[in-house]
Structure formats: structure tokens, C-alpha cells
N, C-alpha and C. Protein backbone atom coordinates (compact mmCIF):
# COMPACT_ATOMS: atom_id res chain seq x y z
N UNK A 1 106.56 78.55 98.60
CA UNK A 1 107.75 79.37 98.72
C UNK A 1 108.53 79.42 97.42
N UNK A 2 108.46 78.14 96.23
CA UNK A 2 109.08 78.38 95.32
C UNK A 2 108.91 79.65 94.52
N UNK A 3 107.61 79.95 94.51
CA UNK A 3 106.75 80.64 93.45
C UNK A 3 107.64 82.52 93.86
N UNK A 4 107.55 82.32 94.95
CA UNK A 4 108.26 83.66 95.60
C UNK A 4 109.65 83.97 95.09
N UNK A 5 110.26 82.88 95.70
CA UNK A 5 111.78 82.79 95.47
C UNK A 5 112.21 83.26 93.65
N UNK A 6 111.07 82.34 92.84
CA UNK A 6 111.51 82.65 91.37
C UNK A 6 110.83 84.24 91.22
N UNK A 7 110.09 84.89 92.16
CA UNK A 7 110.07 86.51 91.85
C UNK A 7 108.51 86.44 91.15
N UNK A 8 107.68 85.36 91.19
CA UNK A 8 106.38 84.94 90.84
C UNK A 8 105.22 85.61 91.64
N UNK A 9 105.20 86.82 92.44
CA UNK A 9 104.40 86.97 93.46
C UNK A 9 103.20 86.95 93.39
N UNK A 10 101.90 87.12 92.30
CA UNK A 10 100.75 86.06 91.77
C UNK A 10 100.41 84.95 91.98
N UNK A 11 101.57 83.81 92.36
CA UNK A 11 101.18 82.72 92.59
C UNK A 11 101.59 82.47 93.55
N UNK A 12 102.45 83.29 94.19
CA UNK A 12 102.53 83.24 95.68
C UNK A 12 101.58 83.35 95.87
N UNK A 13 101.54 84.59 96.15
CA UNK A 13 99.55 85.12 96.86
C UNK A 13 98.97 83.96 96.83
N UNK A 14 98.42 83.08 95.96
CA UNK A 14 97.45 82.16 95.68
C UNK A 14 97.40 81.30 96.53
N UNK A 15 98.73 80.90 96.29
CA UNK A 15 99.38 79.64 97.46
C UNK A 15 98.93 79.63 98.70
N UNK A 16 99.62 80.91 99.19
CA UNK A 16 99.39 81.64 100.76
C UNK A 16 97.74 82.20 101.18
N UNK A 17 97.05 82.24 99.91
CA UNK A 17 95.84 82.62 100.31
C UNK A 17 95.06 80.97 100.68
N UNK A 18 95.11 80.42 100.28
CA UNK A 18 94.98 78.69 99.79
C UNK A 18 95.52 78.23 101.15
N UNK A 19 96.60 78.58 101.69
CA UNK A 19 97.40 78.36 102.87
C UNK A 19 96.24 78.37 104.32
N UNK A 20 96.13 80.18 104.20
CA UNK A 20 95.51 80.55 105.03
C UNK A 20 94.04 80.53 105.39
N UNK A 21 93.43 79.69 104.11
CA UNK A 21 91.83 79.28 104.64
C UNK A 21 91.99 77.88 105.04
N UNK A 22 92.84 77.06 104.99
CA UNK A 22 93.11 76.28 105.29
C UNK A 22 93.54 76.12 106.58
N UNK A 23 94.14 76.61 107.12
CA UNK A 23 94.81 76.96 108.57
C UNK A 23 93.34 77.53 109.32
N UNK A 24 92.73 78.13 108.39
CA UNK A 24 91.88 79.13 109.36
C UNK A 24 90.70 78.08 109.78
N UNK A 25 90.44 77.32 108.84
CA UNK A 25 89.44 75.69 108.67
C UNK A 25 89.90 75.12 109.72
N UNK A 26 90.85 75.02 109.84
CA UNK A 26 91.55 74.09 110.40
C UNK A 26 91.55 74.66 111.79
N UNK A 27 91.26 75.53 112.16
CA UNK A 27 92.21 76.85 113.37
C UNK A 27 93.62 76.20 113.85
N UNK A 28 93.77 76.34 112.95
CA UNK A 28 95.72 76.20 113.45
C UNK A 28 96.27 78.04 113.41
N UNK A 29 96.16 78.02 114.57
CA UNK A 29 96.71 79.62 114.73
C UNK A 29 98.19 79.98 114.57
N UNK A 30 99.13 78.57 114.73
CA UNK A 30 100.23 79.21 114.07
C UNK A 30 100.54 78.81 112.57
N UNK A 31 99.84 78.24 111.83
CA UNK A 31 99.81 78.34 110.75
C UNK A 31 99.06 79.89 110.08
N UNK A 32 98.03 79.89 110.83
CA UNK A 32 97.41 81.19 110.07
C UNK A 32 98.12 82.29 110.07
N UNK A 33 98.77 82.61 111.41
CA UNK A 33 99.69 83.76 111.52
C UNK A 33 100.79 83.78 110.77
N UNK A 34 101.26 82.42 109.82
CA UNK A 34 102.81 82.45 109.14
C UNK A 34 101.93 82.90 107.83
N UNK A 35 100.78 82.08 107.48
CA UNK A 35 100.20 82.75 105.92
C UNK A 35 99.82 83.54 106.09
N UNK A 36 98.96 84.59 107.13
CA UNK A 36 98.74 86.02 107.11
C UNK A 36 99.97 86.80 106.99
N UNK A 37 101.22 86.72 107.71
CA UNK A 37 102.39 87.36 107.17
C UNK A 37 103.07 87.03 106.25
N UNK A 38 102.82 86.02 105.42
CA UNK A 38 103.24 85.89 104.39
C UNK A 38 102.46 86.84 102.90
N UNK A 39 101.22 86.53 103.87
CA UNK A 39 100.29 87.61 102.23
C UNK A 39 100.46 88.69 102.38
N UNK A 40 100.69 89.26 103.65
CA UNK A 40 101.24 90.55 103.78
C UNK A 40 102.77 91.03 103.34
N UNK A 41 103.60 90.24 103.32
CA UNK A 41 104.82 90.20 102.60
C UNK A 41 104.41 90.52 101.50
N UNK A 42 104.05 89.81 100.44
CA UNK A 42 103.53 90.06 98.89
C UNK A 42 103.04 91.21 99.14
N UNK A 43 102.30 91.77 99.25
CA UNK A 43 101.28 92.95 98.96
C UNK A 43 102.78 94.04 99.38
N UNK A 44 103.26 94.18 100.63
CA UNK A 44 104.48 94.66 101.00
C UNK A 44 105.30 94.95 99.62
N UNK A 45 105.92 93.72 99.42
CA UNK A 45 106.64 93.75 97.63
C UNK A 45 105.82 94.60 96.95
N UNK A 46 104.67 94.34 96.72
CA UNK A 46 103.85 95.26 96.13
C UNK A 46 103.69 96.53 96.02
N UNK A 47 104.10 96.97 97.28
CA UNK A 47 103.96 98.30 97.72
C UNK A 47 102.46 98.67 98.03
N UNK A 48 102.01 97.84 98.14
CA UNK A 48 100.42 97.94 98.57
C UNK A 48 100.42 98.22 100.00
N UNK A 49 101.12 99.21 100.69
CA UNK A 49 101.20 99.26 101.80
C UNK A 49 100.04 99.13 103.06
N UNK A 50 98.87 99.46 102.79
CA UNK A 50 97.67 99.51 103.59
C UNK A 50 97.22 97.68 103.52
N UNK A 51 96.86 97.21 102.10
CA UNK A 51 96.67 95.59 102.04
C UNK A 51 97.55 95.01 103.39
N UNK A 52 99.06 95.28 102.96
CA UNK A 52 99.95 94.76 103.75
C UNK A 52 99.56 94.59 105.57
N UNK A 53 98.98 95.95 105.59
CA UNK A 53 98.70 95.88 107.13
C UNK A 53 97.74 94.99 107.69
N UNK A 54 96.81 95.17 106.63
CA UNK A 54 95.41 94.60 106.68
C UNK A 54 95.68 92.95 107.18
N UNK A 55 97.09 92.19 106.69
CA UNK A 55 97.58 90.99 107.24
C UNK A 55 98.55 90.87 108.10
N UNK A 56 99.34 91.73 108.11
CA UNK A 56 100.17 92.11 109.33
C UNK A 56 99.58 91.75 110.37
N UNK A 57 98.87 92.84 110.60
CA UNK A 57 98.32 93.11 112.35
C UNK A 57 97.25 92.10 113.26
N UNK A 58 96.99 91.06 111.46
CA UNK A 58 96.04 90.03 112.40
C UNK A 58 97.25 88.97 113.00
N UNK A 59 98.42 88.84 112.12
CA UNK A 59 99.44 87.85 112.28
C UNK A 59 100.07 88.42 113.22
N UNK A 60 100.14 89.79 113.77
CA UNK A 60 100.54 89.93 114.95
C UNK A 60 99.67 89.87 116.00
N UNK A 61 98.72 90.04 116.10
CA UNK A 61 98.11 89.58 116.92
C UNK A 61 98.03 87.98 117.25
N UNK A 62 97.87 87.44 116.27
CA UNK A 62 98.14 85.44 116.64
C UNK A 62 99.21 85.13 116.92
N UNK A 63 100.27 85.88 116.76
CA UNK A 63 101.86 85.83 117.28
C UNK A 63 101.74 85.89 118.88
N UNK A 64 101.22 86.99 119.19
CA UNK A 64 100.97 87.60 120.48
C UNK A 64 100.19 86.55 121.40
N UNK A 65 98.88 85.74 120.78
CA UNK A 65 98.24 84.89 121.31
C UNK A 65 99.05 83.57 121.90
N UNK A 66 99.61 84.02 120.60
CA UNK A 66 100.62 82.18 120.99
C UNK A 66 102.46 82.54 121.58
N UNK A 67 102.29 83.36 121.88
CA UNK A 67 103.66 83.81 122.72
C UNK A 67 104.94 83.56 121.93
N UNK A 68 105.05 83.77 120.87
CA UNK A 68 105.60 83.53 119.81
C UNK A 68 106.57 84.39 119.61
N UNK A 69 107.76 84.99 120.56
CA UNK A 69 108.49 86.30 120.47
C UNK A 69 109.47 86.81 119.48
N UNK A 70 109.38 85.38 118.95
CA UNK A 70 110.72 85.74 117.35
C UNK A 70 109.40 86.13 116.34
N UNK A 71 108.29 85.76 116.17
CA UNK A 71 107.30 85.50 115.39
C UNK A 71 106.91 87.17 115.50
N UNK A 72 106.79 87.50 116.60
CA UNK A 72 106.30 88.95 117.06
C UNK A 72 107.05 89.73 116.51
N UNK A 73 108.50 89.47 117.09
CA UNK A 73 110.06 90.35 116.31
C UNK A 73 109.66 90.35 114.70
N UNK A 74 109.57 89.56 114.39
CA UNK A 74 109.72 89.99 112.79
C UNK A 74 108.35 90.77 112.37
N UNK A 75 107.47 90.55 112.48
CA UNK A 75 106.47 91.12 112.16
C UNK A 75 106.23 92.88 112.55
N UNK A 76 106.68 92.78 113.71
CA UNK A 76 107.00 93.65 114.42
C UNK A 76 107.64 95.00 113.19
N UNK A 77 109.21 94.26 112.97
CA UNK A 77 109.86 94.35 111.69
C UNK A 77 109.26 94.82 110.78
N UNK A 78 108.46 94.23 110.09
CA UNK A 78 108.00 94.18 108.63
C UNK A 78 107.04 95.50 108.97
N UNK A 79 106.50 95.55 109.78
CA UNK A 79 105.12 96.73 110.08
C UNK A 79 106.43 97.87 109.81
N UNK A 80 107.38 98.02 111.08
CA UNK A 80 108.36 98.99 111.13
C UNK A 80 109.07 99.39 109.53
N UNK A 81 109.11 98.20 108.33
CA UNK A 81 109.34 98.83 106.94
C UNK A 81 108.65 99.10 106.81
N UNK A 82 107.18 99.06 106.68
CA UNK A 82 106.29 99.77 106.18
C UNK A 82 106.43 101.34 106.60
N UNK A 83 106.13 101.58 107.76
CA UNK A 83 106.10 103.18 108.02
C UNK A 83 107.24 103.82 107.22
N UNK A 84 108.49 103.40 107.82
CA UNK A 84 109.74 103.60 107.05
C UNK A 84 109.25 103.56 105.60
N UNK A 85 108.67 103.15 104.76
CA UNK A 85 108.79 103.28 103.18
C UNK A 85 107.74 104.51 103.22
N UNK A 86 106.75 104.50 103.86
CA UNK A 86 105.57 105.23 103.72
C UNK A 86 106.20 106.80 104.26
N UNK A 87 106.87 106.88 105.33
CA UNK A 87 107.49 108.13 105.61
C UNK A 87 108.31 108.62 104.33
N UNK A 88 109.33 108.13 103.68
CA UNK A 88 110.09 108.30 103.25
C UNK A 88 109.32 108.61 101.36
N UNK A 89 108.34 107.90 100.60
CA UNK A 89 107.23 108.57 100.37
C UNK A 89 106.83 109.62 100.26
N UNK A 90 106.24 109.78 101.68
CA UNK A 90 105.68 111.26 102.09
C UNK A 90 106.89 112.51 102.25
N UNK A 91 107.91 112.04 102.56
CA UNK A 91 108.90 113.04 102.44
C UNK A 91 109.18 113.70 100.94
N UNK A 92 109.18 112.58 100.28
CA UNK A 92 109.46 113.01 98.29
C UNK A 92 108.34 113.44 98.19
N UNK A 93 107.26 113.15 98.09
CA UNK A 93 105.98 114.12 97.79
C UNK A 93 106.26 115.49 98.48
N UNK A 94 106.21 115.94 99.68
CA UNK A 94 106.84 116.83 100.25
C UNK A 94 108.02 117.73 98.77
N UNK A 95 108.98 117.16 98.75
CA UNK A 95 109.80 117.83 98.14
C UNK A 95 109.42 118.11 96.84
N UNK A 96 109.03 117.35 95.99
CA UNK A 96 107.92 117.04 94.75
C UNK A 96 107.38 118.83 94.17
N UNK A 97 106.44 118.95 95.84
CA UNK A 97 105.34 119.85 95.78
C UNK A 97 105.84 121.50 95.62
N UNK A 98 107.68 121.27 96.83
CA UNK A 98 108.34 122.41 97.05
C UNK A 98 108.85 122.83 95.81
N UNK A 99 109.22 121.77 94.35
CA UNK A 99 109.60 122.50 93.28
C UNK A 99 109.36 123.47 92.83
């Protein structure tokens, strides 16, 4: 989490990727679901919007497994910025094109 906080998101990723084979070794499903939404966060920052999902939707799904309803809420969340950035996007391209 430090690596994030100082605005490092490279070594986030690393961390959280490092995190999540570990968890996954391990099957600790609520660990995997906090580092799958966490790598999806980064990529998110990124604006890598599709990556982002690609970890989203498994961490919502292990949210879902493990009845996890704040865990669900946020993720939930984070999917809901995505469209929101991606609409909003597609709207300026839209206008872009009308020049």
C-alpha cells in the first residue's frame, strides 16, 4: 500500500500481483478478491479501462462467493466509475467528430 500512496503505481502492481498468486496458492478467497481489486484499481488509475475489468469482475465474483456485501458495494462502485469514465469518453469523441 505504501508504493500506491507515494503515487508509485509500477510497484504497486508488482506487490498486488505477488499478493494475488499468493492468495491464489494459498486459495484464500478473501485475500484474492482484495488483490484482484486492488490490480484492478491500478490499471483503473491507468485508465486501462478493459485490464481493469478483467480484475474487477473476478473480485466480484469472490465477493459474491463469500457474502461479502461492503466488499460487493465497492467493487460494485469501482465497475460503476468505469462505465462513467468510459461514457463520458465516448461522449467527447462524439463531440470531437461533430467539429
Amino acid at each position: 500500500m505504501i508504493y500506491y500512496y507515494q503515487d508509485n503505481l509500477p510497484i504497486s502492481l508488482q506487490y498486488y500481483l505477488k499478493a494475488l498468486k499468493i492468495a491464489e496458492e494459498t486459495n484464500n478467497k478473501a485475500l484474492s478478491a482484495r488483490a484482484l481489486a486492488n490490480v484492478g484499481l491500478i490499471f483503473e488509475l491507468q485508465h486501462d479501462y478493459i485490464k481493469a475489468l478483467d480484475y474487477y469482475l473476478p473480485a466480484l465474483h469472490l465477493k459474491k462467493e463469500l457474502g461479502d456485501q461492503a466488499g460487493i458495494t465497492a467493487i460494485m462502485t469501482n465497475i460503476g466509475r468505469i462505465y462513467k469514465a468510459k461514457t463520458i469518453l465516448k461522449m467527447h469523441w462524439i463531440i470531437i467528430q461533430d467539429l
